[in-house]
C-alpha atoms as a PDB file:
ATOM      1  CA  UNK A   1       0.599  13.748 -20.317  1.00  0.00           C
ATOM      2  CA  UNK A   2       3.501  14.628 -22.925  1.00  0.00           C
ATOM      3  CA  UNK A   3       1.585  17.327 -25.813  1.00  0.00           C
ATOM      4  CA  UNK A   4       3.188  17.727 -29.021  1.00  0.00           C
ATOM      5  CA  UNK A   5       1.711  21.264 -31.004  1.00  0.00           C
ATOM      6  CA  UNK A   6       2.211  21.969 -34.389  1.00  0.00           C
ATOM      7  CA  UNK A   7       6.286  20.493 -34.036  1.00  0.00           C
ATOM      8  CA  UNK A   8       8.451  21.289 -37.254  1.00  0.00           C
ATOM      9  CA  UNK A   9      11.665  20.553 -37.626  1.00  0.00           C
ATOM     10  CA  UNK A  10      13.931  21.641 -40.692  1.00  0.00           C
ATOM     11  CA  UNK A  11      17.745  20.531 -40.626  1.00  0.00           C
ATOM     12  CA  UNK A  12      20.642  23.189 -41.894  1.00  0.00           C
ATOM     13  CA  UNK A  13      20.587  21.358 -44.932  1.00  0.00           C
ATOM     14  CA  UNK A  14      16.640  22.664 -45.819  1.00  0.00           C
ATOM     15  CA  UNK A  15      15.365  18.916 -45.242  1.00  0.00           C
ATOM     16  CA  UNK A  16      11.969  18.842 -43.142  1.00  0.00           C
ATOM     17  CA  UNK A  17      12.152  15.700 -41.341  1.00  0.00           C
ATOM     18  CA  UNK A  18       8.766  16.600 -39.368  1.00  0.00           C
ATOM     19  CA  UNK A  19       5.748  18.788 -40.547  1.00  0.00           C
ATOM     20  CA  UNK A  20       3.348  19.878 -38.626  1.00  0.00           C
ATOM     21  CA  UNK A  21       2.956  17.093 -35.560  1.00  0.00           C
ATOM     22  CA  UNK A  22      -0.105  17.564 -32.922  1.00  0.00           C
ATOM     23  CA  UNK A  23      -0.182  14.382 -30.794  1.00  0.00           C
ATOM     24  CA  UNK A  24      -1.229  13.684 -27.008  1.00  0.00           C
ATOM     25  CA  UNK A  25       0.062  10.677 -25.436  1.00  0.00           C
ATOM     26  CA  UNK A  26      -1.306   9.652 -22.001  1.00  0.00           C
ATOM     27  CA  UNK A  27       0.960   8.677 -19.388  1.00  0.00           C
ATOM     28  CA  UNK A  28       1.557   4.783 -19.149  1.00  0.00           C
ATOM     29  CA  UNK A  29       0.729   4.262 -22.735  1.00  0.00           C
ATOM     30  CA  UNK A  30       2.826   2.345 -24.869  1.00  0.00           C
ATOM     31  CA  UNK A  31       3.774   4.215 -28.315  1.00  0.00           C
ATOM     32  CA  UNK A  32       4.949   2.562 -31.029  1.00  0.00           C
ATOM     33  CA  UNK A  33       6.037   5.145 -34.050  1.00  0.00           C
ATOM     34  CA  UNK A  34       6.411   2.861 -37.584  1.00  0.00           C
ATOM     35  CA  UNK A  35       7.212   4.233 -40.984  1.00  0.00           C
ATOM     36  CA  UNK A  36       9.891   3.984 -43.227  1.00  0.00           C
ATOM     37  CA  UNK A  37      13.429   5.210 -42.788  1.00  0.00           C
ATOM     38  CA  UNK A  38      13.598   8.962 -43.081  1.00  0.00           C
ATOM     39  CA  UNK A  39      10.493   9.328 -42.431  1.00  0.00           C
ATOM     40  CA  UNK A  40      10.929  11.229 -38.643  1.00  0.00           C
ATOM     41  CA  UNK A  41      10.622   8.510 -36.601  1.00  0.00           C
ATOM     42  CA  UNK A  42      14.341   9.674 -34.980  1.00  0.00           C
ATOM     43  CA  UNK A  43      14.183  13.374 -35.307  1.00  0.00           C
ATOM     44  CA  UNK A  44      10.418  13.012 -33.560  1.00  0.00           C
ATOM     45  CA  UNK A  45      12.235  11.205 -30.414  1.00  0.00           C
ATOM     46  CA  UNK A  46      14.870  13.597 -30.351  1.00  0.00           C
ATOM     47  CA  UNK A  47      13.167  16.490 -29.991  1.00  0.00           C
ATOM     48  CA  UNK A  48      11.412  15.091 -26.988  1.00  0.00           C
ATOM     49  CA  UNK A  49      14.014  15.571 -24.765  1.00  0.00           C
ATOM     50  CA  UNK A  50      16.101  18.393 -26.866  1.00  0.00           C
ATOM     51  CA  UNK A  51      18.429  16.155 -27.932  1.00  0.00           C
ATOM     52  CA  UNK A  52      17.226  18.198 -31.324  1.00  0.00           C
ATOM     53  CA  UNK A  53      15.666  21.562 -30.921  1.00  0.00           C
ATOM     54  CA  UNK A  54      12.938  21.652 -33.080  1.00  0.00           C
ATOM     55  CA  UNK A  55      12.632  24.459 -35.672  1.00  0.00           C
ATOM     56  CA  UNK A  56       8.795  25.397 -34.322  1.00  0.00           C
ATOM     57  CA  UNK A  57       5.973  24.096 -32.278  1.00  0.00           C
ATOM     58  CA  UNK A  58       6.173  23.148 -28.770  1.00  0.00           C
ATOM     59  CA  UNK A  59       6.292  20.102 -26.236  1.00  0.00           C
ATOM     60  CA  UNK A  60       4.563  19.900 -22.860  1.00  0.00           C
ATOM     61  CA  UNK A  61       5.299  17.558 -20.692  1.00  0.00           C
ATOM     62  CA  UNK A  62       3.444  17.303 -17.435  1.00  0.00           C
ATOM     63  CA  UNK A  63       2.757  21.346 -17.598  1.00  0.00           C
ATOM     64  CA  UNK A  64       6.625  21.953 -18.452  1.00  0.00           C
ATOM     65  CA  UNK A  65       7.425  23.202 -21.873  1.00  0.00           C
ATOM     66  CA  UNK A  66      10.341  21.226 -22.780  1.00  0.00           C
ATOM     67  CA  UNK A  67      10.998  23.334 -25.795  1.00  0.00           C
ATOM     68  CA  UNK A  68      11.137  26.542 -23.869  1.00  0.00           C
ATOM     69  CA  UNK A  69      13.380  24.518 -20.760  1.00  0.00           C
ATOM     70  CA  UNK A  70      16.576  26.759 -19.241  1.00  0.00           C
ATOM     71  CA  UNK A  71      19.766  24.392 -19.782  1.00  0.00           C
ATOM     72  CA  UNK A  72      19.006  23.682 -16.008  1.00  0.00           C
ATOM     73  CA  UNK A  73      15.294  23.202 -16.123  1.00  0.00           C
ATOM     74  CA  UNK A  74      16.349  20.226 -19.381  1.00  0.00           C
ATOM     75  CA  UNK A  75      19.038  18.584 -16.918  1.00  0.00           C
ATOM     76  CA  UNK A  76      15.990  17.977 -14.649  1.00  0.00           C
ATOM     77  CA  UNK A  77      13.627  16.362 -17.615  1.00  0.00           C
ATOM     78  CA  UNK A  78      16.481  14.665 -18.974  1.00  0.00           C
ATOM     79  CA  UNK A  79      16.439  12.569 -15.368  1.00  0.00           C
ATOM     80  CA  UNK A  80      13.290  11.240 -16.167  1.00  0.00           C
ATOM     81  CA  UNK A  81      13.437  10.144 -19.451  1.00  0.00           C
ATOM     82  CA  UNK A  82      15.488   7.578 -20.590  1.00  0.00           C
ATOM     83  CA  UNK A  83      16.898   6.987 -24.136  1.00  0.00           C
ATOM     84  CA  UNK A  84      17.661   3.815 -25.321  1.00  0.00           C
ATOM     85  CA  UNK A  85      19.440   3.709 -28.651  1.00  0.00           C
ATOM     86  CA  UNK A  86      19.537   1.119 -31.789  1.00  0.00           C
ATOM     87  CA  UNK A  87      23.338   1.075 -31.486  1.00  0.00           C
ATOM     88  CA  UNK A  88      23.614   0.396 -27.801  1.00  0.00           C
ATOM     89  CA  UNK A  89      26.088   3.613 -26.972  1.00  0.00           C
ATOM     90  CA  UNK A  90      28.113   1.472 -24.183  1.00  0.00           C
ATOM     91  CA  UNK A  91      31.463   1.819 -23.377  1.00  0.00           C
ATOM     92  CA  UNK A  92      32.630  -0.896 -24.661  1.00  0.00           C
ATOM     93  CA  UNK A  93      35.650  -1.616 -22.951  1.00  0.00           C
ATOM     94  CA  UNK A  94      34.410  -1.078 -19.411  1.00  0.00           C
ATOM     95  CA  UNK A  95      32.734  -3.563 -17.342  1.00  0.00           C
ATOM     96  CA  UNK A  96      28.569  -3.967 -17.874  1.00  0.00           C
ATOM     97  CA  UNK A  97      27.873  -2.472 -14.350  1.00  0.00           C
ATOM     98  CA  UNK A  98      29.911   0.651 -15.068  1.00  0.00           C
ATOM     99  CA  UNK A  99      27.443   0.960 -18.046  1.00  0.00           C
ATOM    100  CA  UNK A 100      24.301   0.633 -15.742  1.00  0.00           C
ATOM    101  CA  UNK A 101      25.849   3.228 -13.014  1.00  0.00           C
ATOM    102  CA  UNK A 102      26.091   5.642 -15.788  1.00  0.00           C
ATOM    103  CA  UNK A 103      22.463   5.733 -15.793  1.00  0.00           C
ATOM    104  CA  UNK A 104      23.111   7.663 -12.312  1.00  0.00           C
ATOM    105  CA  UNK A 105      25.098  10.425 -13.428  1.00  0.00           C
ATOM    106  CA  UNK A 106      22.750  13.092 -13.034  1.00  0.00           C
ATOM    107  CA  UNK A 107      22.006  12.103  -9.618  1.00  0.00           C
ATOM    108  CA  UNK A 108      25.374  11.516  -8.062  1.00  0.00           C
ATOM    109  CA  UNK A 109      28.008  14.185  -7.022  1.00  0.00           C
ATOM    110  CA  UNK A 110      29.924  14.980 -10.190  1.00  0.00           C
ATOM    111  CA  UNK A 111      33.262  14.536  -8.581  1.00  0.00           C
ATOM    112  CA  UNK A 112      32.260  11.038  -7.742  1.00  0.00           C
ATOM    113  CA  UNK A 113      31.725  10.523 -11.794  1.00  0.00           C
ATOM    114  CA  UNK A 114      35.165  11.852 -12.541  1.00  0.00           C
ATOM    115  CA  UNK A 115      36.727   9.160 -10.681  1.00  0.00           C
ATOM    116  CA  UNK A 116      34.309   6.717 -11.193  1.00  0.00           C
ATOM    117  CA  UNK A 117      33.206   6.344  -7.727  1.00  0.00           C
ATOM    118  CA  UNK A 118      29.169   5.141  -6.847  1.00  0.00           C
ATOM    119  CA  UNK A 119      28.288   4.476  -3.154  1.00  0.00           C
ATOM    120  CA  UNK A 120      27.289   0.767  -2.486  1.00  0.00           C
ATOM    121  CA  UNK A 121      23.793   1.840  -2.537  1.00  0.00           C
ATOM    122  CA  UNK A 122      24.093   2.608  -6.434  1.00  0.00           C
ATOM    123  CA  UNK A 123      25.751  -0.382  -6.659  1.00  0.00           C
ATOM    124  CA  UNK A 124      23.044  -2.955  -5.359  1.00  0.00           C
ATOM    125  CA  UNK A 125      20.109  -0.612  -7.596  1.00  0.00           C
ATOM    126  CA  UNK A 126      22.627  -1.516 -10.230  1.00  0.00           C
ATOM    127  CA  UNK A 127      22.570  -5.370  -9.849  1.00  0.00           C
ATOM    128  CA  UNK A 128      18.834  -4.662  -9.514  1.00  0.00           C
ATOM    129  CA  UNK A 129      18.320  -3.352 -12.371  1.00  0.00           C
ATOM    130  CA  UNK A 130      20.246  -6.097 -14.061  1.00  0.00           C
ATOM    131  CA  UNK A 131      18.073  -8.566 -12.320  1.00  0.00           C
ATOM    132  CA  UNK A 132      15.442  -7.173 -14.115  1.00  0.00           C
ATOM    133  CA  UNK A 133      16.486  -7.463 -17.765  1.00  0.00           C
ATOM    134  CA  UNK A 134      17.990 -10.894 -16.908  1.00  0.00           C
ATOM    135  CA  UNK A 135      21.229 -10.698 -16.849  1.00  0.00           C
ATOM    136  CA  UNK A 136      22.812  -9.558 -13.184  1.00  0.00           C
ATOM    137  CA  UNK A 137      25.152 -12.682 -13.702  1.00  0.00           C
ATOM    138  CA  UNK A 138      27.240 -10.469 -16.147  1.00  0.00           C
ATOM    139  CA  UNK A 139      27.602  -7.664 -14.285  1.00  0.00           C
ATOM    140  CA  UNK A 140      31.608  -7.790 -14.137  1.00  0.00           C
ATOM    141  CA  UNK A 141      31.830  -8.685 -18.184  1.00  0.00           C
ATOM    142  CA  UNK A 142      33.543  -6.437 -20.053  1.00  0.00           C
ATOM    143  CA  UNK A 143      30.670  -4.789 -22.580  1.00  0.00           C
ATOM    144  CA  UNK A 144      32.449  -5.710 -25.612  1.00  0.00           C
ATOM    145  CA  UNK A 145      31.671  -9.339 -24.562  1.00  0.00           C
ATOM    146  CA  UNK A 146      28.021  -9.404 -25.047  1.00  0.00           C
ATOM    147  CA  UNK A 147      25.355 -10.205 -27.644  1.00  0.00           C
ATOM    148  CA  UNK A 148      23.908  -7.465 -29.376  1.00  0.00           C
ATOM    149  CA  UNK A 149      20.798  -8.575 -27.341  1.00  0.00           C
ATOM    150  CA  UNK A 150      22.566  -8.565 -24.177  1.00  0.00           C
ATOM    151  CA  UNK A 151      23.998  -5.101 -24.982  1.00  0.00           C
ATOM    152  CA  UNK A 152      20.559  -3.995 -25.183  1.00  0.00           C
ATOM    153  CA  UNK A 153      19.411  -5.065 -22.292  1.00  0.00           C
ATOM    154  CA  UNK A 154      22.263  -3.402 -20.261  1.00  0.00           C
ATOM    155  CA  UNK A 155      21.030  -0.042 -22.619  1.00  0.00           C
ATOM    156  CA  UNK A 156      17.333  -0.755 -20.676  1.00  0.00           C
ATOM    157  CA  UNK A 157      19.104  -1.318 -17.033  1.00  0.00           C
ATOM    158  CA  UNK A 158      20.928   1.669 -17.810  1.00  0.00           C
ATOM    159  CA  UNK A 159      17.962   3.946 -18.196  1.00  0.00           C
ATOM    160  CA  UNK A 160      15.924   1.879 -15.739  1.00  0.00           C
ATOM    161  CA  UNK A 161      18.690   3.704 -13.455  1.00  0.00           C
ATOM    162  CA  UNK A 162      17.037   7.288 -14.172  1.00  0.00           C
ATOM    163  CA  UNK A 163      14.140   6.222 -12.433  1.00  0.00           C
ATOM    164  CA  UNK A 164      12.226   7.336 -15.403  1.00  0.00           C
ATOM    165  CA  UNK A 165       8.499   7.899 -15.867  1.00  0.00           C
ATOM    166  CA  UNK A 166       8.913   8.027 -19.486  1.00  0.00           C
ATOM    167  CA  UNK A 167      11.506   5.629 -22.169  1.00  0.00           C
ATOM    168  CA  UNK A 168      12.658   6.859 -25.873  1.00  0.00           C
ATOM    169  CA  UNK A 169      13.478   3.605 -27.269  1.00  0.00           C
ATOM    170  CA  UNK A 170      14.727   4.868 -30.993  1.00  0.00           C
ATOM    171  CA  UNK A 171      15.018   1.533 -33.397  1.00  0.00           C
ATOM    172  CA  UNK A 172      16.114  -0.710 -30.101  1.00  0.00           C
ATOM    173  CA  UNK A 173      15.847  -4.318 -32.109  1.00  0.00           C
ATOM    174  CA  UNK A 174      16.905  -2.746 -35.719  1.00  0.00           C
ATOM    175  CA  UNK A 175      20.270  -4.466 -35.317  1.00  0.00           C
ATOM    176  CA  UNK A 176      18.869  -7.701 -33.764  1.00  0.00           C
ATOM    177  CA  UNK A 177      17.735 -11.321 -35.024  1.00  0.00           C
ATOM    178  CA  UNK A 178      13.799 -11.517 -34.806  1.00  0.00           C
ATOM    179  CA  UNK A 179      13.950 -13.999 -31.652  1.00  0.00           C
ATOM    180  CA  UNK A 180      16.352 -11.312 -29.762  1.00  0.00           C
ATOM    181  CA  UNK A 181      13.722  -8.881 -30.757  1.00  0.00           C
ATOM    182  CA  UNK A 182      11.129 -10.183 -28.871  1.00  0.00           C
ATOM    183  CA  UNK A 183      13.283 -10.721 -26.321  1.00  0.00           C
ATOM    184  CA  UNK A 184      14.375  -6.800 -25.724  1.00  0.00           C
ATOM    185  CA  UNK A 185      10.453  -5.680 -26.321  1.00  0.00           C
ATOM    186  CA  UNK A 186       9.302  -7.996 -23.720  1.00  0.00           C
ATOM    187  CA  UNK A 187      11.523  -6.051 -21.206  1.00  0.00           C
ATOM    188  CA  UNK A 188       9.990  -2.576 -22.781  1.00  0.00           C
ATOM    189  CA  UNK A 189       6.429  -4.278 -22.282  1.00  0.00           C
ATOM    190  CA  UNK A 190       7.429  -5.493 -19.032  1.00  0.00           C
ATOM    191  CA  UNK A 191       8.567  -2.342 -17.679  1.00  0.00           C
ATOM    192  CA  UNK A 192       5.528  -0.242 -18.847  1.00  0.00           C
ATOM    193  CA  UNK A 193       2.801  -2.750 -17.520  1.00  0.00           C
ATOM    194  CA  UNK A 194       4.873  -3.098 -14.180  1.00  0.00           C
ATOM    195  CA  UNK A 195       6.259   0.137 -13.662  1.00  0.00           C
ATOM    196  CA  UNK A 196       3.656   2.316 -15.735  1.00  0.00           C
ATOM    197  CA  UNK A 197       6.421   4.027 -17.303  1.00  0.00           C
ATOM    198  CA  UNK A 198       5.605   5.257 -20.744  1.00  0.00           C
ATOM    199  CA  UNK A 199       7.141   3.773 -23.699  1.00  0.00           C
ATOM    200  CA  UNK A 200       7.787   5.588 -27.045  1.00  0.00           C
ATOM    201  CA  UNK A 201       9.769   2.876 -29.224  1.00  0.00           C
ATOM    202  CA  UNK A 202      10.095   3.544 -33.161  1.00  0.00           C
ATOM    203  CA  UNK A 203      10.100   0.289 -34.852  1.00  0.00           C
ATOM    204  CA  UNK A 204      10.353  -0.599 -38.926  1.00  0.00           C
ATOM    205  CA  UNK A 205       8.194  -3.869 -38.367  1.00  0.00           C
ATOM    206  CA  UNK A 206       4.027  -3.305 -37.815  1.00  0.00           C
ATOM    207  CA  UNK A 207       4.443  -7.074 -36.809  1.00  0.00           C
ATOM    208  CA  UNK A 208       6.266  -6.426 -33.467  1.00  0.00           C
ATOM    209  CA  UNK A 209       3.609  -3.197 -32.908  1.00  0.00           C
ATOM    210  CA  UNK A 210       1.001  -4.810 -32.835  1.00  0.00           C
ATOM    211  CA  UNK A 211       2.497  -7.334 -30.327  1.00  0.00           C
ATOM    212  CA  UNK A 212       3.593  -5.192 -28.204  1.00  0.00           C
ATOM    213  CA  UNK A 213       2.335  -1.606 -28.507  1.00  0.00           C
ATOM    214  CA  UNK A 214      -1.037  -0.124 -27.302  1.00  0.00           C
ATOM    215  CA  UNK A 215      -1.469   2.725 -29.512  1.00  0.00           C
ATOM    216  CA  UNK A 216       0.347   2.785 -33.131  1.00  0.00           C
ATOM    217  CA  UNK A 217       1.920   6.340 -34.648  1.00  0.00           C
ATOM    218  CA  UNK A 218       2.595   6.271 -38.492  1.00  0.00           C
ATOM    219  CA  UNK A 219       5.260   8.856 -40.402  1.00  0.00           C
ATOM    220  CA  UNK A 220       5.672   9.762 -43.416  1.00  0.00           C
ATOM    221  CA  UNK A 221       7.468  12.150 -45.312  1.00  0.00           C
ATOM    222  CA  UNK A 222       7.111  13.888 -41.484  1.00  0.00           C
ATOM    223  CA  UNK A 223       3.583  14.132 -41.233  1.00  0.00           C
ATOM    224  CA  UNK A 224       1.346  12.225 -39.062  1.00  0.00           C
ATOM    225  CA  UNK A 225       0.305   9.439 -41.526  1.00  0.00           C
ATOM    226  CA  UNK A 226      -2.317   7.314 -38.875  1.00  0.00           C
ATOM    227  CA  UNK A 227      -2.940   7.251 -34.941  1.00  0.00           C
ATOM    228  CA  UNK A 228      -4.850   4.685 -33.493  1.00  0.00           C
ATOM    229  CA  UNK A 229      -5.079   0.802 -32.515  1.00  0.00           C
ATOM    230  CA  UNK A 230      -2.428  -1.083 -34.137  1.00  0.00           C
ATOM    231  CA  UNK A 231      -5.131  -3.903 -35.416  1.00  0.00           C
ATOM    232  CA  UNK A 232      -6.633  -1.254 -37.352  1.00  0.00           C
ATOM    233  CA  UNK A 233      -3.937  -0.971 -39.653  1.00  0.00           C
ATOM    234  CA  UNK A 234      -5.399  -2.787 -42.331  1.00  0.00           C
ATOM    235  CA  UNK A 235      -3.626  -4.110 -45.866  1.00  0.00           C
ATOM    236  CA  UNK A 236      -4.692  -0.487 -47.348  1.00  0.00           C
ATOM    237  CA  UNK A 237      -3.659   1.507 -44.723  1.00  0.00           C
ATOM    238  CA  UNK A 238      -0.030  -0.283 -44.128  1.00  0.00           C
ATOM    239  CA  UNK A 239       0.278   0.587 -48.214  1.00  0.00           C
ATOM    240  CA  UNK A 240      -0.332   3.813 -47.443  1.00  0.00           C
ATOM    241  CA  UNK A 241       1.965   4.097 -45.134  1.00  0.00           C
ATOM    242  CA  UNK A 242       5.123   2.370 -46.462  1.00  0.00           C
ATOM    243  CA  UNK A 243       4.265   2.590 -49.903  1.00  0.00           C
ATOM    244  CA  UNK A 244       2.105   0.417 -52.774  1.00  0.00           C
ATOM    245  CA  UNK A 245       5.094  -1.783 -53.827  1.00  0.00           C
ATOM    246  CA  UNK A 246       5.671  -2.635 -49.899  1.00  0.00           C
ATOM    247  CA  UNK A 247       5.537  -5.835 -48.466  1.00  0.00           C
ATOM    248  CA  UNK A 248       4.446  -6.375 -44.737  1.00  0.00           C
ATOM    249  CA  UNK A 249       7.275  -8.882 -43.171  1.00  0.00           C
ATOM    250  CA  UNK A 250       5.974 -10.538 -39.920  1.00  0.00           C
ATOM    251  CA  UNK A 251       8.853 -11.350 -37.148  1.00  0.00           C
ATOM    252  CA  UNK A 252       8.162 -14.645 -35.600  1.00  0.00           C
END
């Protein structure tokens, strides 16, 4: 169970991006956290796993405050949640199974990483978790040679390598064509129905949350706009949320 209480956050600059957030999600659910841009959909993922501290509230995550975590005790968290970000963040110029082992760093002897060595063993979950998002067969590619789609799915084995029970996927399709789209959030649906991990993906379009999410969270302006099913966000409610003048766009 991951409990978010009373979670600010106000940037150096004096810009709230969140205000106030209280929000339980179960484990296995299937978040999907819509609003406009600015509106905290980022910051809120961020602080999850302290990639932002937040400026008050707390997180609890399975009975551990993440908020309150030792640099040590976050190192531990961090292995179980995986981050999967709208730009990718490969290295571009190395191969796409150097990008998946990466996922392994905080399990593997650190001298190993510093010379880029993984054991066999890391290898093969490698090409498995490649198998998995369809796309073992370019394993030896150079990074910089993939679709933005294929990128992403390497971003998915990646974190699939954590062994994580829970996924931040921040904007994953932002950069994508609708049809690639559906393509990366079937992998995110896949994983959570097969693997109960729990999925918290931000998304701009209600369209692909309510294909693919169980539970919808709305921002805006940093406070908790809606919670609840995704078909109850009717033609009001999605006007309250993005704004009278806004225009839902469906992705098919």
């Amino acid at each position: 169970m991951l409990i978010i209480e009373n979670l600010t956050k106000t940037y150096d600059n004096g810009f709230t991006a969140l205000r106030n957030i209280n929000l339980e999600i179960p484990d296995g659910q299937f978040v999907s956290i819509i609003g406009l841009s600015g509106s905290g959909k980022s910051t809120l993922l961020r602080c999850i796993n302290r990639l932002i501290d937040p400026t008050e509230g707390r997180i609890l995550w399975n009975g551990i405050d993440i908020t309150r975590a030792t640099d040590d005790e976050l190192r531990q968290i961090r292995r179980r949640i995986g981050m999967i970000f709208q730009q990718f963040n490969l290295v571009k110029r190395s191969s796409v199974l150097t990008n998946v082992l990466s996922g392994r760093l905080g399990y593997t002897n650190p001298v190993y990483s510093l010379i880029n060595y993984f054991p066999n063993s890391e290898k093969e979950r490698a090409v498995a978790a490649l198998q998995r998002v369809g796309i073992a067969d370019k394993a030896n590619n150079r990074a910089s040679a993939l679709s933005g789609g294929q990128q992403q799915r390497v971003g998915i084995a990646r974190a699939l390598m954590q062994e994580p029970e829970m996924l931040l996927a921040d904007e994953p399709v932002a950069s994508l064509d609708p049809a690639t789209s559906h393509s990366v959030m079937k992998y995110l649906q896949l994983l959570n129905e097969e693997d109960g991990i729990t999925v918290m993906c931000s998304l701009h379009f209600l369209s692909l949350a309510r294909a693919y999410a169980d539970r919808v969270i709305a921002l805006k302006d940093g406070r908790l706009e809606f919670d609840g099913l995704p078909k109850d966000i009717d033609n009001e409610r999605f006007k309250q949320i993005y704004g009278e003048d806004a225009v839902e766009v469906e992705i098919h």
